[in-house]
Protein backbone atom coordinates (compact mmCIF):
# COMPACT_ATOMS: atom_id res chain seq x y z
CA UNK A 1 5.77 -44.73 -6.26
CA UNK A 2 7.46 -42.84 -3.22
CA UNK A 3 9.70 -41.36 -6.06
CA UNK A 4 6.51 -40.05 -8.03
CA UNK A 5 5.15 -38.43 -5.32
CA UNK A 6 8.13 -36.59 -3.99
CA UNK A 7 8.70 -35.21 -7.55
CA UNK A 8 5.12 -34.22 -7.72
CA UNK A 9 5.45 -32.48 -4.15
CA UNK A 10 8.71 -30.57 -5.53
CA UNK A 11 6.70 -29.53 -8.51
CA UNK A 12 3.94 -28.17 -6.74
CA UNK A 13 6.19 -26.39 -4.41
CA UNK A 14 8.09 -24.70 -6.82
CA UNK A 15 5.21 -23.45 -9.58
CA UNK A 16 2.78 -22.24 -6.24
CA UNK A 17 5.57 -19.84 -6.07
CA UNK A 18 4.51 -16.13 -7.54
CA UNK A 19 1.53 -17.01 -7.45
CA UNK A 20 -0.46 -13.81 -7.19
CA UNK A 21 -3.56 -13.40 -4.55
CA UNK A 22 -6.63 -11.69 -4.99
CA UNK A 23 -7.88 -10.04 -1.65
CA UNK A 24 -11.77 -9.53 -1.55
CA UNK A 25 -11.73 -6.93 0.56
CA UNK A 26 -15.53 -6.49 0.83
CA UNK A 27 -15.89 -10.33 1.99
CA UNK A 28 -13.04 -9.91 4.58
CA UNK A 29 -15.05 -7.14 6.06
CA UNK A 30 -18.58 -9.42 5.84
CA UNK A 31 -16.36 -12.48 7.89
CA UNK A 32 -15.42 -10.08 10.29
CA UNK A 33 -11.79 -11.02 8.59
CA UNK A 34 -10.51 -7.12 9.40
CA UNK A 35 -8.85 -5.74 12.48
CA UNK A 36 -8.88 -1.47 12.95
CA UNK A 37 -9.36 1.04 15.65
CA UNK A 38 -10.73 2.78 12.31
CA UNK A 39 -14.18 5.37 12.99
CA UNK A 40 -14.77 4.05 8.96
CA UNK A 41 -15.02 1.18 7.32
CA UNK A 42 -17.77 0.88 4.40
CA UNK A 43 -18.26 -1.77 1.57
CA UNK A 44 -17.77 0.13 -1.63
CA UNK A 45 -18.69 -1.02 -4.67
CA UNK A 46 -17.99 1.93 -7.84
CA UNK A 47 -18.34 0.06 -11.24
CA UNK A 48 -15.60 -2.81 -11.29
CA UNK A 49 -14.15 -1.78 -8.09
CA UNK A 50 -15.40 -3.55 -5.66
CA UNK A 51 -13.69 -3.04 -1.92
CA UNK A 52 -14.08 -0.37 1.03
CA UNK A 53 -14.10 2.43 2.37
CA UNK A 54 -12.05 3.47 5.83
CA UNK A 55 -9.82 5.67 8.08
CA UNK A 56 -7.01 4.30 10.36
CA UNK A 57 -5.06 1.59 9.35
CA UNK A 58 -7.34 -1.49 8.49
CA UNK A 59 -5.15 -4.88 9.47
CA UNK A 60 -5.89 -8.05 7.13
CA UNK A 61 -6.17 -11.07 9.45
CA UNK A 62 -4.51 -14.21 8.67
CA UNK A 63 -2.04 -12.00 6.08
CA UNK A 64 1.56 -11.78 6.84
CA UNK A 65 3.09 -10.14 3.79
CA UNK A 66 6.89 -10.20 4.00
CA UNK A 67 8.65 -9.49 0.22
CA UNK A 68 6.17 -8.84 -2.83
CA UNK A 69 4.42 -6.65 -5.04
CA UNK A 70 1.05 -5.50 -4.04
CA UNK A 71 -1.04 -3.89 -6.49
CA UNK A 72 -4.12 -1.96 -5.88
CA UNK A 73 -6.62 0.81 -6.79
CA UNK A 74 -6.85 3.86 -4.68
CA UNK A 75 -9.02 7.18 -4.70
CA UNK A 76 -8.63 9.93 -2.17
CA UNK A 77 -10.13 13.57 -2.12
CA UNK A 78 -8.89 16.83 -3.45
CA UNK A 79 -9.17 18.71 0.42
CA UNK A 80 -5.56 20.30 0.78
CA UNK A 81 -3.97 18.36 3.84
CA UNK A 82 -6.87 16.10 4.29
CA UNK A 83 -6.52 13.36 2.27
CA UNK A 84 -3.75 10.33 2.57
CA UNK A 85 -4.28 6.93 1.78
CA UNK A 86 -2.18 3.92 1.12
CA UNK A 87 -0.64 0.62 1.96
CA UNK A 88 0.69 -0.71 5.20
CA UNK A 89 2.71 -3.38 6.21
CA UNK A 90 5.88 -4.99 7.92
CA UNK A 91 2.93 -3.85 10.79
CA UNK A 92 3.89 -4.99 15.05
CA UNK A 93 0.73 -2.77 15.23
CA UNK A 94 -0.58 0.62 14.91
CA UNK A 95 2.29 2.36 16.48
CA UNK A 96 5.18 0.07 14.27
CA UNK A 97 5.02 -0.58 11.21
CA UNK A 98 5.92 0.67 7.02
CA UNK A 99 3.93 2.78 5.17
CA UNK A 100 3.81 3.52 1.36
CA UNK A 101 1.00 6.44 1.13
CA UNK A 102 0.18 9.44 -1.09
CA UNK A 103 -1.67 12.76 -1.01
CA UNK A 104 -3.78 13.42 -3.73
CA UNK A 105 -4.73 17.04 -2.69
CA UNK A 106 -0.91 17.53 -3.97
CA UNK A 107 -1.10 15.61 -7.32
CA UNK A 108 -2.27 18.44 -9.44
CA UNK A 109 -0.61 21.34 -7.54
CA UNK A 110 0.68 24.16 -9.53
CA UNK A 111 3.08 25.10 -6.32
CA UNK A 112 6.37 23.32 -7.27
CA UNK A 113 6.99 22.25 -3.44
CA UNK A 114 3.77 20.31 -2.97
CA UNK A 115 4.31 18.73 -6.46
CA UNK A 116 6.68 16.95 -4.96
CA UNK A 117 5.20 15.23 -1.62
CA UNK A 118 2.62 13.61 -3.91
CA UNK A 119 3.93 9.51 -2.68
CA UNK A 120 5.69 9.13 1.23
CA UNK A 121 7.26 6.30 2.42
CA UNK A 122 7.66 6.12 6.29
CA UNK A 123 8.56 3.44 8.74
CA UNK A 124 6.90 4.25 12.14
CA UNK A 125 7.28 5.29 15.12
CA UNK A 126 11.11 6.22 14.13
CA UNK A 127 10.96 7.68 10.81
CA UNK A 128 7.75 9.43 10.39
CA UNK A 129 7.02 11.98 7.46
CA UNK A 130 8.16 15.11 9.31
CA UNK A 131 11.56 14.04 10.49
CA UNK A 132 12.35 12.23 7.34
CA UNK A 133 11.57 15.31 5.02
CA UNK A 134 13.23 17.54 7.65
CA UNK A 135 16.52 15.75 7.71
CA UNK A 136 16.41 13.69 4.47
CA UNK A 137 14.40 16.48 2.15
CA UNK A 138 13.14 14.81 -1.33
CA UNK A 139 14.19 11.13 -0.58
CA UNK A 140 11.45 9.57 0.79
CA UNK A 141 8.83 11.17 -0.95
CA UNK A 142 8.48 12.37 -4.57
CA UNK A 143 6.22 13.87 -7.10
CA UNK A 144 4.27 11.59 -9.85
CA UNK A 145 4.80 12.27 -13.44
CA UNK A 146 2.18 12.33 -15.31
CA UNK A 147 0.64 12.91 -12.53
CA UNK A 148 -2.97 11.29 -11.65
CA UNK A 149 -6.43 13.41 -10.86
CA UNK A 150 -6.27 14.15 -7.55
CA UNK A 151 -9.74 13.01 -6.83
CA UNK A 152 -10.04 9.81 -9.54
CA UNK A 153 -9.11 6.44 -8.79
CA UNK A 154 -5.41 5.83 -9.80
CA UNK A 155 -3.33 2.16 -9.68
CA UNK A 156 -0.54 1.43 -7.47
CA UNK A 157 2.39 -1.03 -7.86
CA UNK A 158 4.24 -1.47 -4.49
CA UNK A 159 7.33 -3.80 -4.98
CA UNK A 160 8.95 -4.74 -1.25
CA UNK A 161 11.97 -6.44 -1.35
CA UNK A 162 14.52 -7.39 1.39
CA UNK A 163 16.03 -3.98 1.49
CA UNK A 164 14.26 -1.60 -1.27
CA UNK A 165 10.72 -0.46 -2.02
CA UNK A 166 9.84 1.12 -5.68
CA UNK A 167 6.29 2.55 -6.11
CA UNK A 168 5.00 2.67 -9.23
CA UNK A 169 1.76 4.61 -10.90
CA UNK A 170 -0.84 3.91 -13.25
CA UNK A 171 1.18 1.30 -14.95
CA UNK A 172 4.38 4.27 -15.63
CA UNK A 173 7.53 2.29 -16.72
CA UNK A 174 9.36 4.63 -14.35
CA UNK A 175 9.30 4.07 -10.95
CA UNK A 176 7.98 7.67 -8.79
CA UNK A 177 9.59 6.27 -6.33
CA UNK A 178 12.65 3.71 -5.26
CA UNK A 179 13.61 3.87 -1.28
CA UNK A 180 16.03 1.93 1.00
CA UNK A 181 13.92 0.41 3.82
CA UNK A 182 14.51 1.79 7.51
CA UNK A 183 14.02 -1.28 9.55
CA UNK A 184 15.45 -4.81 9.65
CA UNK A 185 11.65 -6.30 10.20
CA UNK A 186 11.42 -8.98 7.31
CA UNK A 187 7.34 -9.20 7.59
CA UNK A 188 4.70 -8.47 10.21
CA UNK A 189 0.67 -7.35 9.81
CA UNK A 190 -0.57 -5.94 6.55
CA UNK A 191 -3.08 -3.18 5.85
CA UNK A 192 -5.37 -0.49 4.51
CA UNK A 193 -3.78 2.69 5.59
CA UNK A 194 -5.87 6.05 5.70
CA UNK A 195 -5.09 9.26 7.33
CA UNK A 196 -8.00 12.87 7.56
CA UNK A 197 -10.61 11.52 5.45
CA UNK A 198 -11.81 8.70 4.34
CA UNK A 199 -9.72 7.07 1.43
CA UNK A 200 -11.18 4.17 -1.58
CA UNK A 201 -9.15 0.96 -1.63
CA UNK A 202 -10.00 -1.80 -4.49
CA UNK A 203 -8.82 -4.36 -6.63
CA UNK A 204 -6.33 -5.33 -3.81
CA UNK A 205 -3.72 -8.01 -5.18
CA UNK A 206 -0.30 -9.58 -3.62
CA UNK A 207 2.33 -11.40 -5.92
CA UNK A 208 4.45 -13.10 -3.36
């Protein structure tokens, strides 16, 4: 009988692996289940998308996300420089932590240059945007192709592993973008991360 258990226990342990979480974002905000120094943070409900509204970086409690893919639905705003909006996570807090995060006002640009800081990965407070694109030009951010409307809702596919991250968009076989990571952190906090305006985050999943 102690036999028939343990085999059931390995069983159990080794098919809850994978297994992919839904996050309902809107009843995380309701159980007061969200920590952010955000000025914004609405319930937001557009058809099937159900999920909210912010600014800031919006910290999941009880959610330690270390390797995974996280899949979601975003929608920022066509306003040139004022729109960014993404994922956050390997978080110590607001000042440390990884950031994959795009800017739709540059999706659809017909200047070449822009076209190509459409998706930015960053690992704060060492490697922000500026001094990665200053010293390492075109490697840790990229254009989309096709690219998506800049003010529709577009899917996300963020897969973290030890020592790479690969973004991909609206379901492209081709990855826009495949970076080395810039820390040694292994997990930490996880998040809603907006920048300017308010971004649209739904349909929020993690496959660990």
């Amino acid at each position: 009988m102690k036999r028939y258990f343990l085999l059931v226990a390995i069983f159990a342990t080794v098919h809850t692996q994978g297994l992919t979480q839904s996050i309902n974002l809107q009843q995380l905000l309701k159980n007061k289940k969200l920590t952010t120094s955000a000025k914004t943070v609405l319930l937001l409900t557009d058809g099937k998308r159900q999920g909210i509204s912010s600014d800031g970086i919006v910290w999941l409690k009880d959610i330690e996300f270390s390797t995974g893919i996280i899949e979601v639905d975003l929608r920022g705003k066509d306003v040139f420089q004022q729109s960014f909006l993404g994922i956050a996570f390997h978080g110590v807090d607001t000042v440390t932590y990884d950031a994959i995060y795009f800017r739709p006002f540059n999706f659809q640009s017909s200047d070449p240059v822009r076209k190509i800081h459409a998706v930015q990965y960053i690992s704060e407070p060492d490697h922000p945007w500026h001094k990665l694109r200053s010293e390492k030009n075109g490697v840790y951010e990229k254009g989309i192709d096709p690219p998506p409307s800049s003010s529709e809702w577009f899917h996300a596919r963020i897969e973290v592993k030890d020592s790479t991250i690969t973004v991909y968009v609206n379901n492209s076989s081709s990855p826009s973008l495949t970076v080395n990571k810039l820390n040694t952190r292994k997990g930490g906090l996880f998040g809603i991360w907006a920048q300017g305006l308010t971004g649209d985050c739904a349909n929020l999943t993690i496959k660990k």
